[in-house]
Protein backbone atom coordinates (compact mmCIF):
# COMPACT_ATOMS: atom_id res chain seq x y z
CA UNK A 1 -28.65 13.02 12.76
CA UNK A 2 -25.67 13.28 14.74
CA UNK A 3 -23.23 10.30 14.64
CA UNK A 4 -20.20 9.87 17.32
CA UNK A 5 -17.71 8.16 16.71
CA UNK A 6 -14.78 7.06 19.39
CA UNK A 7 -11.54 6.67 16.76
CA UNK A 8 -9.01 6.47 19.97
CA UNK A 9 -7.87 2.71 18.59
CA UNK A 10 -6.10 4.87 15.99
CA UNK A 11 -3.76 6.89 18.49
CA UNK A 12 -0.94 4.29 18.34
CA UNK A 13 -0.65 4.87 14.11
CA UNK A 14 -0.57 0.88 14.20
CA UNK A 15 -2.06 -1.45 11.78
CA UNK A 16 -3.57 -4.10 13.44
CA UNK A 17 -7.00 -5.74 13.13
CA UNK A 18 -9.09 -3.59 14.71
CA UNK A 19 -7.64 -0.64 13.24
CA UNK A 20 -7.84 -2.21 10.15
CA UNK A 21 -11.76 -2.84 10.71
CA UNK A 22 -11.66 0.89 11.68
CA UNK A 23 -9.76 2.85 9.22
CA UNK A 24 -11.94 0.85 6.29
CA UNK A 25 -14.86 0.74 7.57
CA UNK A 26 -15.16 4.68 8.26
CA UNK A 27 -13.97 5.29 4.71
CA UNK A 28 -16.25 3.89 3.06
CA UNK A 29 -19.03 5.18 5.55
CA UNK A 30 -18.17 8.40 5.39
CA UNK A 31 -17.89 8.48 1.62
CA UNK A 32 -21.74 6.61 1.71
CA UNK A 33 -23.07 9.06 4.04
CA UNK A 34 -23.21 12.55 3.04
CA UNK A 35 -26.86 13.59 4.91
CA UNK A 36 -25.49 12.69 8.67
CA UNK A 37 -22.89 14.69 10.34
CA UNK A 38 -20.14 12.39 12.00
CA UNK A 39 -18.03 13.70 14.95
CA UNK A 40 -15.27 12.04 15.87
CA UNK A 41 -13.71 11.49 19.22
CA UNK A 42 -10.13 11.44 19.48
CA UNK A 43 -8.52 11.23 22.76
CA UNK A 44 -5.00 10.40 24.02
CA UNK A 45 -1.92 12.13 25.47
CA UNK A 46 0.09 11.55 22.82
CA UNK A 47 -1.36 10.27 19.28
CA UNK A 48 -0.53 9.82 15.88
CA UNK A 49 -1.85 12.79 13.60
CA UNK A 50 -4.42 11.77 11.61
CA UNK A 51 -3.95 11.69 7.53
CA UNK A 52 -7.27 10.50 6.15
CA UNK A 53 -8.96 11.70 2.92
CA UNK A 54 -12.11 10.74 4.56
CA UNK A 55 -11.83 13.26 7.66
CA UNK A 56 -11.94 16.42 5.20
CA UNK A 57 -15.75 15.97 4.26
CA UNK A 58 -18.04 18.66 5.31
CA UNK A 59 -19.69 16.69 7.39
CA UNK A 60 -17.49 15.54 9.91
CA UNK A 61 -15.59 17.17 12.26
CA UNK A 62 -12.56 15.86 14.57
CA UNK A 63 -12.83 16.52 18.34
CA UNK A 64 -9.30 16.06 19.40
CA UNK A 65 -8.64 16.10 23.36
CA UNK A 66 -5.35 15.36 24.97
CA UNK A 67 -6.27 13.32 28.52
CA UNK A 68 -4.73 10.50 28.94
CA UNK A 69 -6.98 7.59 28.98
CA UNK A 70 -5.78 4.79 31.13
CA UNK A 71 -4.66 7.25 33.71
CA UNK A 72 -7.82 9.87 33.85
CA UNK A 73 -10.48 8.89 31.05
CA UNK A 74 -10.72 5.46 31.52
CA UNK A 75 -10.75 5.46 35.47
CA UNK A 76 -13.40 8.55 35.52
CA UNK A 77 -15.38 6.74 32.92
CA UNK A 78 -15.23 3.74 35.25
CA UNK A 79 -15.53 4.82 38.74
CA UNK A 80 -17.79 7.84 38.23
CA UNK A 81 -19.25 7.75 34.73
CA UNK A 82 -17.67 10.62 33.51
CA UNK A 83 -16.95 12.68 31.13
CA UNK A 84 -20.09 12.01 29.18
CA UNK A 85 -18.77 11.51 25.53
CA UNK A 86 -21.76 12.76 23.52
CA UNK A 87 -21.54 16.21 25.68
CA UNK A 88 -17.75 16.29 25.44
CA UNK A 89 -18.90 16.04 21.05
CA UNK A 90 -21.47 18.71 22.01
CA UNK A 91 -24.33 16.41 21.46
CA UNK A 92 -24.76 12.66 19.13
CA UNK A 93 -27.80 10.77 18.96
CA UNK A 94 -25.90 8.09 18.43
CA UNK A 95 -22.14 6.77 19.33
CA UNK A 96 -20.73 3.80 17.66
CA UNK A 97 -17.45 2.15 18.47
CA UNK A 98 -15.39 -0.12 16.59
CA UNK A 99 -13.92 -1.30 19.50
CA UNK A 100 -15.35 -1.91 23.49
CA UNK A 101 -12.90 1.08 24.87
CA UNK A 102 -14.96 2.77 28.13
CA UNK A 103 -16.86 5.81 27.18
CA UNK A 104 -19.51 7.23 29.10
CA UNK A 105 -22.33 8.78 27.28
CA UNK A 106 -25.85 10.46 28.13
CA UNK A 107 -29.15 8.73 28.61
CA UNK A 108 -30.37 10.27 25.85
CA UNK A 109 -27.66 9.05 23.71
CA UNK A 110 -27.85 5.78 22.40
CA UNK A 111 -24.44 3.27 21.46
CA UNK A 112 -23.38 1.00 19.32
CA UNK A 113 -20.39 -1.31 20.08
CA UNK A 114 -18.32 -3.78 17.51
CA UNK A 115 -17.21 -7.06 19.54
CA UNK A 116 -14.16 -8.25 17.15
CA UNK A 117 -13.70 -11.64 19.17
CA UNK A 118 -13.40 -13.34 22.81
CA UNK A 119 -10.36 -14.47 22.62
CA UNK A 120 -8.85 -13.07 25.66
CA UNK A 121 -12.41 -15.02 27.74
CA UNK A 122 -10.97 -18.05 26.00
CA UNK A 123 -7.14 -18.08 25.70
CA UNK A 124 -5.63 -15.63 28.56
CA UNK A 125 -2.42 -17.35 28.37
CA UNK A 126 -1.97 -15.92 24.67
CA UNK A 127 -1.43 -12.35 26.68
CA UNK A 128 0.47 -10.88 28.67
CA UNK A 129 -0.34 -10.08 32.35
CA UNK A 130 -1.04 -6.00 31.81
CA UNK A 131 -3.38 -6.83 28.79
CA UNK A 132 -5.20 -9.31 30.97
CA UNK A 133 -5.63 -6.74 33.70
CA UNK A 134 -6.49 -4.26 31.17
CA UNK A 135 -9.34 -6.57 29.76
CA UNK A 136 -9.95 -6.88 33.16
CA UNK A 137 -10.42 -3.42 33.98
CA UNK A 138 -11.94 -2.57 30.67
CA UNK A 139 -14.79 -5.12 31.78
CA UNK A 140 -16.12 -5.98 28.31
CA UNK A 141 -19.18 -7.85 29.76
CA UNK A 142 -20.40 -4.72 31.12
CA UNK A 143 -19.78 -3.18 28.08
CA UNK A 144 -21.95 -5.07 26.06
CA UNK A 145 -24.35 -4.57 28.06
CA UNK A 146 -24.14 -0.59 27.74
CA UNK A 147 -24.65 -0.91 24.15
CA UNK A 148 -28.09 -0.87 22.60
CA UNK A 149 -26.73 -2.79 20.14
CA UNK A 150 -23.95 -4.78 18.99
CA UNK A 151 -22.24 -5.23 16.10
CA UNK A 152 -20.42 -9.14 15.86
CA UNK A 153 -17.87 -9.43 12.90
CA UNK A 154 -19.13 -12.71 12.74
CA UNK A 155 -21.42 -15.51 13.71
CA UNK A 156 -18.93 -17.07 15.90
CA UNK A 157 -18.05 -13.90 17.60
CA UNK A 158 -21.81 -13.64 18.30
CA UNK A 159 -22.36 -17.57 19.22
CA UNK A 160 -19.44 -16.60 21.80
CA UNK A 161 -21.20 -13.61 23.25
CA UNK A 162 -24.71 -15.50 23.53
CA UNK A 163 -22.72 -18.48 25.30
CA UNK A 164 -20.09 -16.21 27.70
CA UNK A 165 -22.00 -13.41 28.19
CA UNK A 166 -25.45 -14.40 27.89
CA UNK A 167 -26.12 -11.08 25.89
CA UNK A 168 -29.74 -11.76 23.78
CA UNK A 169 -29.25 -13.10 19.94
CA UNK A 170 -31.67 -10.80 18.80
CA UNK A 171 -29.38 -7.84 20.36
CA UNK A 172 -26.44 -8.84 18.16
CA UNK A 173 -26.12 -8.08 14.71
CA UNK A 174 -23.73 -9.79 12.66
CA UNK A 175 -21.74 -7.87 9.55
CA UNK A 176 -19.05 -9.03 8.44
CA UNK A 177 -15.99 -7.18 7.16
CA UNK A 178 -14.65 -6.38 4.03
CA UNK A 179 -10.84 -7.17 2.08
CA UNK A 180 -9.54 -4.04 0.76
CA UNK A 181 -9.29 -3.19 -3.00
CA UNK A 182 -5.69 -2.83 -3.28
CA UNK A 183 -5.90 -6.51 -2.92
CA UNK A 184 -5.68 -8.42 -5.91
CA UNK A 185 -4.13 -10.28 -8.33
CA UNK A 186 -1.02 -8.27 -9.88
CA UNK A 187 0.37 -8.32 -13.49
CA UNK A 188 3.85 -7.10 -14.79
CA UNK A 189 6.73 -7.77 -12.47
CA UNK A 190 8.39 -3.63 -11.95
CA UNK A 191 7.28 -4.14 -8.30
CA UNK A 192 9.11 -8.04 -7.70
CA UNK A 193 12.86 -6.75 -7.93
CA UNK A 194 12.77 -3.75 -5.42
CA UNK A 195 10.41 -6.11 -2.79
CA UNK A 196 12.37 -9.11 -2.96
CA UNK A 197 15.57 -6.35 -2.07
CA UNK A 198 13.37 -4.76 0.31
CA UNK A 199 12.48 -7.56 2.26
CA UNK A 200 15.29 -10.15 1.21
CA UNK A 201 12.38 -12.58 -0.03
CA UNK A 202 14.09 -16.03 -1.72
CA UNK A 203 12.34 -16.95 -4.74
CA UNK A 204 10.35 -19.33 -3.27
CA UNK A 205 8.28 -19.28 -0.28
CA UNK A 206 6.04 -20.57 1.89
CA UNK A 207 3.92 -16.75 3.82
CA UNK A 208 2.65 -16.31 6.95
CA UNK A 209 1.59 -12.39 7.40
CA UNK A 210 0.52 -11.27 10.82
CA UNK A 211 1.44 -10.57 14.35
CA UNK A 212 4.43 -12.47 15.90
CA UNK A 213 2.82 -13.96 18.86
CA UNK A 214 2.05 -16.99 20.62
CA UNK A 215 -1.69 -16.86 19.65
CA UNK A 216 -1.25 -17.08 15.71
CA UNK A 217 0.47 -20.28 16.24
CA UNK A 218 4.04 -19.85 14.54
CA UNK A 219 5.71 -22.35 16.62
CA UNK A 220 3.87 -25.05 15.32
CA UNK A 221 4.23 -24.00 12.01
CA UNK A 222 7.93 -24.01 12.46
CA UNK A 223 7.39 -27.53 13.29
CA UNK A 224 5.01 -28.43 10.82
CA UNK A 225 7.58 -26.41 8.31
CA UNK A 226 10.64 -28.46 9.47
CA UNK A 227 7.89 -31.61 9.09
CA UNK A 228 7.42 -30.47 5.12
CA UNK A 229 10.97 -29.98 4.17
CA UNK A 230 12.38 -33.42 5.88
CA UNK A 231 9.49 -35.48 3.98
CA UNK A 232 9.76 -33.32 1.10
CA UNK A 233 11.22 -35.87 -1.59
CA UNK A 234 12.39 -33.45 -4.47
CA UNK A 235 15.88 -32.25 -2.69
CA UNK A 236 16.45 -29.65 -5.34
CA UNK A 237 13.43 -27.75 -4.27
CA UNK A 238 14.15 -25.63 -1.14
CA UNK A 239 10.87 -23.64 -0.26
CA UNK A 240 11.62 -20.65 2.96
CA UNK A 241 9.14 -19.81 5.18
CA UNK A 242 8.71 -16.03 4.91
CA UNK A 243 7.29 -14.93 8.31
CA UNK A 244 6.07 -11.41 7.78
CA UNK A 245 4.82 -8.97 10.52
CA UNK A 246 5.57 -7.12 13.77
CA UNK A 247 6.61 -8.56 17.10
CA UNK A 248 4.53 -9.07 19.49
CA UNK A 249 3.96 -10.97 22.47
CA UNK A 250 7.06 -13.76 23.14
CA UNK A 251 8.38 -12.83 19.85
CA UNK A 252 12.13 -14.03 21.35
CA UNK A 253 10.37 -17.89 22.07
CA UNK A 254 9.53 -17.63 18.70
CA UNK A 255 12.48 -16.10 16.94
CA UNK A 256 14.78 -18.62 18.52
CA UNK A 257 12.63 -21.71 17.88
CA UNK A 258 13.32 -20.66 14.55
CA UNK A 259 17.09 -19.82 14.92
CA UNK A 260 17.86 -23.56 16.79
CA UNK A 261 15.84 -25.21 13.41
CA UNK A 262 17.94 -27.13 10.87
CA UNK A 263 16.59 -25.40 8.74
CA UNK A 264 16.93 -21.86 9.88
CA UNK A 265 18.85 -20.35 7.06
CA UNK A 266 15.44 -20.72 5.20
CA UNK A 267 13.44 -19.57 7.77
CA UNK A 268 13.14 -15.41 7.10
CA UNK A 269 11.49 -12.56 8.89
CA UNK A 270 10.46 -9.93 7.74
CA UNK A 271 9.56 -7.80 10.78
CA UNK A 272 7.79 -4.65 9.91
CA UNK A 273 5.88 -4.89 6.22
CA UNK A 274 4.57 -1.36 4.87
CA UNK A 275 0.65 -1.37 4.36
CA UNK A 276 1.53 -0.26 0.79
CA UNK A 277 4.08 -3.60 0.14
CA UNK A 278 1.96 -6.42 1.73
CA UNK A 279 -0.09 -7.08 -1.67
CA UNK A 280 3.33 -7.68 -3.17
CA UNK A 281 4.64 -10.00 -0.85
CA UNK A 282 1.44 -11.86 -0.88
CA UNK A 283 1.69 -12.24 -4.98
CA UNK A 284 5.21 -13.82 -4.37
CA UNK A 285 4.39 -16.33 -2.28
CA UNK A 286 3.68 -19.84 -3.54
CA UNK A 287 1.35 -20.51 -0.36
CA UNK A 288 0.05 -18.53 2.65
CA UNK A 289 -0.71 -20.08 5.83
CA UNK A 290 -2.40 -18.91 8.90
CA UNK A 291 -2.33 -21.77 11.54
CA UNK A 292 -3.72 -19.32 14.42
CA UNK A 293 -5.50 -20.51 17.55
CA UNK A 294 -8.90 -18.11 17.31
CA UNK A 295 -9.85 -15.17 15.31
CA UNK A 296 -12.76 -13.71 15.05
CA UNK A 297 -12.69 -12.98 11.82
CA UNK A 298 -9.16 -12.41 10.06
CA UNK A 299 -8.12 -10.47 7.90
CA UNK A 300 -4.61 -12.30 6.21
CA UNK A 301 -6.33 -15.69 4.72
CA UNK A 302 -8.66 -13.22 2.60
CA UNK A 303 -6.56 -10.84 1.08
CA UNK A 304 -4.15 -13.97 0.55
CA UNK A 305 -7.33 -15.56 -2.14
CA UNK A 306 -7.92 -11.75 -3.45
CA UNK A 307 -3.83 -12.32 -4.35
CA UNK A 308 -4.65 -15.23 -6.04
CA UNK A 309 -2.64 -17.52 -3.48
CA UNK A 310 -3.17 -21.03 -2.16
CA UNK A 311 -4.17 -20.81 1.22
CA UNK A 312 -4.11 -23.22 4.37
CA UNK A 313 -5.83 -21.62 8.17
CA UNK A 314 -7.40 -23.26 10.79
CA UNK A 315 -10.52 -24.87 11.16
CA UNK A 316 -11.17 -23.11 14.42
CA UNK A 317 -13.52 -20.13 15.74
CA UNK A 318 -14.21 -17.94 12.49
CA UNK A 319 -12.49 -19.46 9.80
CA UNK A 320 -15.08 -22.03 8.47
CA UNK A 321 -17.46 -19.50 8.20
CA UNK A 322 -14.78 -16.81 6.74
CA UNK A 323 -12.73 -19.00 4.41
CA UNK A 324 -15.35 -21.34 3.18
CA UNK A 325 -14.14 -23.79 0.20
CA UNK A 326 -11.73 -21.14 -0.14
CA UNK A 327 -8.84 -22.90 1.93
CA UNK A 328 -7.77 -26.18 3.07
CA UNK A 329 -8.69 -26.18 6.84
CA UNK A 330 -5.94 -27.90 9.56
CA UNK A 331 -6.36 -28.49 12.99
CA UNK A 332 -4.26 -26.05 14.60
CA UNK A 333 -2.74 -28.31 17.24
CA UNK A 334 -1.65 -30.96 14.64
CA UNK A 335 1.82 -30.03 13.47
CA UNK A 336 1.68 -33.70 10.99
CA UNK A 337 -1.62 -32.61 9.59
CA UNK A 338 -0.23 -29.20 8.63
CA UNK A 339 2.73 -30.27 7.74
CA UNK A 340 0.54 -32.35 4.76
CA UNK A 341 -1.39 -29.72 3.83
CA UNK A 342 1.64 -27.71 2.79
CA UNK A 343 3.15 -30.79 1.25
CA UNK A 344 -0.40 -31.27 -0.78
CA UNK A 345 -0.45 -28.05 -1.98
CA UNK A 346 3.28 -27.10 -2.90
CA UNK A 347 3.07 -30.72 -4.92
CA UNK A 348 -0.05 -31.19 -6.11
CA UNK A 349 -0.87 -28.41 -8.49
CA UNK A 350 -4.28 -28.90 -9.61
CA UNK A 351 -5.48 -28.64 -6.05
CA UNK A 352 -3.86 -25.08 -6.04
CA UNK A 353 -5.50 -24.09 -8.85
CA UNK A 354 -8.59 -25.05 -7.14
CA UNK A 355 -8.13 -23.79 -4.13
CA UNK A 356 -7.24 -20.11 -6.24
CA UNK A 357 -9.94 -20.39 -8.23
CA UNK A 358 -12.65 -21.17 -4.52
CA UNK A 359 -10.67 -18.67 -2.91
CA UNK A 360 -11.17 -15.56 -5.26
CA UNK A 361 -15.37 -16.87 -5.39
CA UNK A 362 -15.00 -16.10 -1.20
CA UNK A 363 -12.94 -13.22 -1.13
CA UNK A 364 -15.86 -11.64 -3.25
CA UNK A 365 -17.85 -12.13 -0.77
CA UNK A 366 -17.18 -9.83 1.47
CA UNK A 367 -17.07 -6.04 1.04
CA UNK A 368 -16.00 -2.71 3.09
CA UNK A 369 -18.93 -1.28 0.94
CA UNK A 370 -21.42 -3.72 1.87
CA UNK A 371 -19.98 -3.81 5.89
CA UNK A 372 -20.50 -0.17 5.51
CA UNK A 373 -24.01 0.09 4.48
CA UNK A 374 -25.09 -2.41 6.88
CA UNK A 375 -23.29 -0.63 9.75
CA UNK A 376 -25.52 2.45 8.97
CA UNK A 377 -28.45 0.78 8.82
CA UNK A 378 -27.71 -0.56 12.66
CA UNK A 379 -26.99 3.44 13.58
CA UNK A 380 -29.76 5.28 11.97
CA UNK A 381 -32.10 2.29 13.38
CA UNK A 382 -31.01 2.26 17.15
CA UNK A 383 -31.26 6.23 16.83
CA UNK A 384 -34.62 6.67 15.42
């Protein structure tokens, strides 16, 4: 059988959660899969070259093509359903994508499309006005409904397609994703010095890890930070908050919310983390918290219980179902409730140990390995 697959999200050479979702998923696939041959589509004007152990297997092969999308794929895939992908690949039986990017393919072509979340149906002030146009443009409803199947990273993602787009249950399959190997619980220390230099960590903290937007929530965990430290009754203990990732969206709202804090001095960013150092900045920490809005899955609370780290998220959209027992849950929009939850935790240490020991029996649960088996299962099915 002939697999297509459209790896375009990779272009940018970011790290985000899709390409996360993407770049894992397809390793392990393509390691599991040696009787299919996979060919992948990879299309931009300019695009990050492509250094994957997984793309020198014999059976898989890398179309590269150099249109630009937004300005000539995307608008002839929109306006007159063209190029056919499939063709373009000369010939799939099947074309998955981790992502709902516009591709055209043949009728005798079937597809497969991964819906990550809604989040843009449900929050569009957490973007800015060209992503909402994009979205717009992209018109992911329509998308769905191209797809022979879909693939839901998890049950809320599907609940929210049922309910918004009125797409059949039995249409949607649900697999979750995995948490990568490389995280885990570390011994020896040669690693601490040169990342606490690195990233000018203090030696106690208090980690968020993701984008630096208004959708993850990080202004009300400044407040609910600046709650914790004024209630906080031991004086001698002075825990940061280490706020690690990229800028995004309103980073500057954020970034001087944090500056015009009395306690900004032990309020740190990171900016940039390499993929390579974020399992050491996770075994520093002391607690991770991930106050965001909506995910539909998310990927930071996870590999923070593989670390072996107390952690605090959201009890909104996926996390219930994701983090389990595994965390303390917060309501997002209550800066005194998180502000407790961090106070519970950084005092109270049996309840970290317990919510370590819960939060490695979840992280177990899920698996690239078992995310990539199932995905298979969905593509050789909807092809035969």
């Amino acid at each position: 059988m002939n697999i297509g697959v459209d790896i375009r999200v990779l272009a940018k050479g970011t790290r985000t959660g899709i390409e996360e979702y993407t770049i894992n998923l397809l390793s392990r696939l393509l390691s599991l899969d040696h009787k299919n041959n996979y060919k992948l589509f990879y299309n931009a004007f300019r695009k990050a070259p492509l250094k994957y152990f997984w793309l020198r297997r014999p059976n898989v092969k890398v179309h590269e093509f150099n249109y630009p999308n937004r300005f000539v794929l995307d608008p002839m895939a929109k306006f007159f359903g063209l190029p056919k992908v499939n063709r373009l690949l000369g010939g799939a039986d099947v074309f998955f994508c981790p992502h709902f990017l516009l591709n055209r393919v043949s009728g005798k072509c079937k597809k497969v499309i991964t819906f990550h979340d809604l989040s843009f149906e449900y929050f569009p002030e957490f973007f800015p006005w060209r992503k909402r146009s994009w979205h717009k443009f992209l018109a992911p409803k329509k998308r769905a409904y191209d797809a022979q199947k879909i693939i839901a990273v998890s049950h809320s993602t599907k609940n929210d397609l049922v309910d918004l787009y009125n797409v059949p249950g039995e249409r949607i399959k649900v697999i979750y994703s995995g948490v990568g190997e490389e995280f885990r619980k570390l011994s020896g220390g040669k690693w601490k010095a040169p990342t606490v230099k690195k990233y000018k960590l203090p030696k106690k903290f208090i980690l968020y890890f993701g984008t630096i937007e208004p959708r993850k929530n990080l202004a009300g965990l400044i407040k609910a930070y600046e709650i914790f430290r004024k209630k906080l009754t031991d004086r001698s203990q002075r825990p940061a908050l280490v706020i690690a990732g990229q800028k995004g969206w309103l980073y500057r709202d954020i970034l001087a919310l944090a500056k015009h804090s009395q306690f900004s001095r032990d309020i740190i960013f990171t900016d940039f983390v390499e993929s390579e150092d974020k399992v050491y900045l996770y075994n520093l920490a002391s607690a991770f918290v991930y106050p965001s809005f909506f995910e539909g899955f998310g990927f930071p609370p996870l590999e923070a219980m593989s670390c072996g780290v107390p952690v605090i998220c959201s009890n909104t959209s996926s996390f219930p179902e994701v983090a389990g027992e595994g965390a303390l849950m917060i309501d997002p929009y209550n800066f005194e409730e998180m502000a407790w939850a961090i106070n519970e935790i950084w005092t109270d240490e049996n309840l970290s140990e317990f919510l370590v020991a819960k939060g490695f029996e979840q992280a177990k649960k899920f698996s690239w390995n078992k995310c990539a088996k199932e995905t298979l299962e969905v593509l050789i099915g909807v092809a035969s």
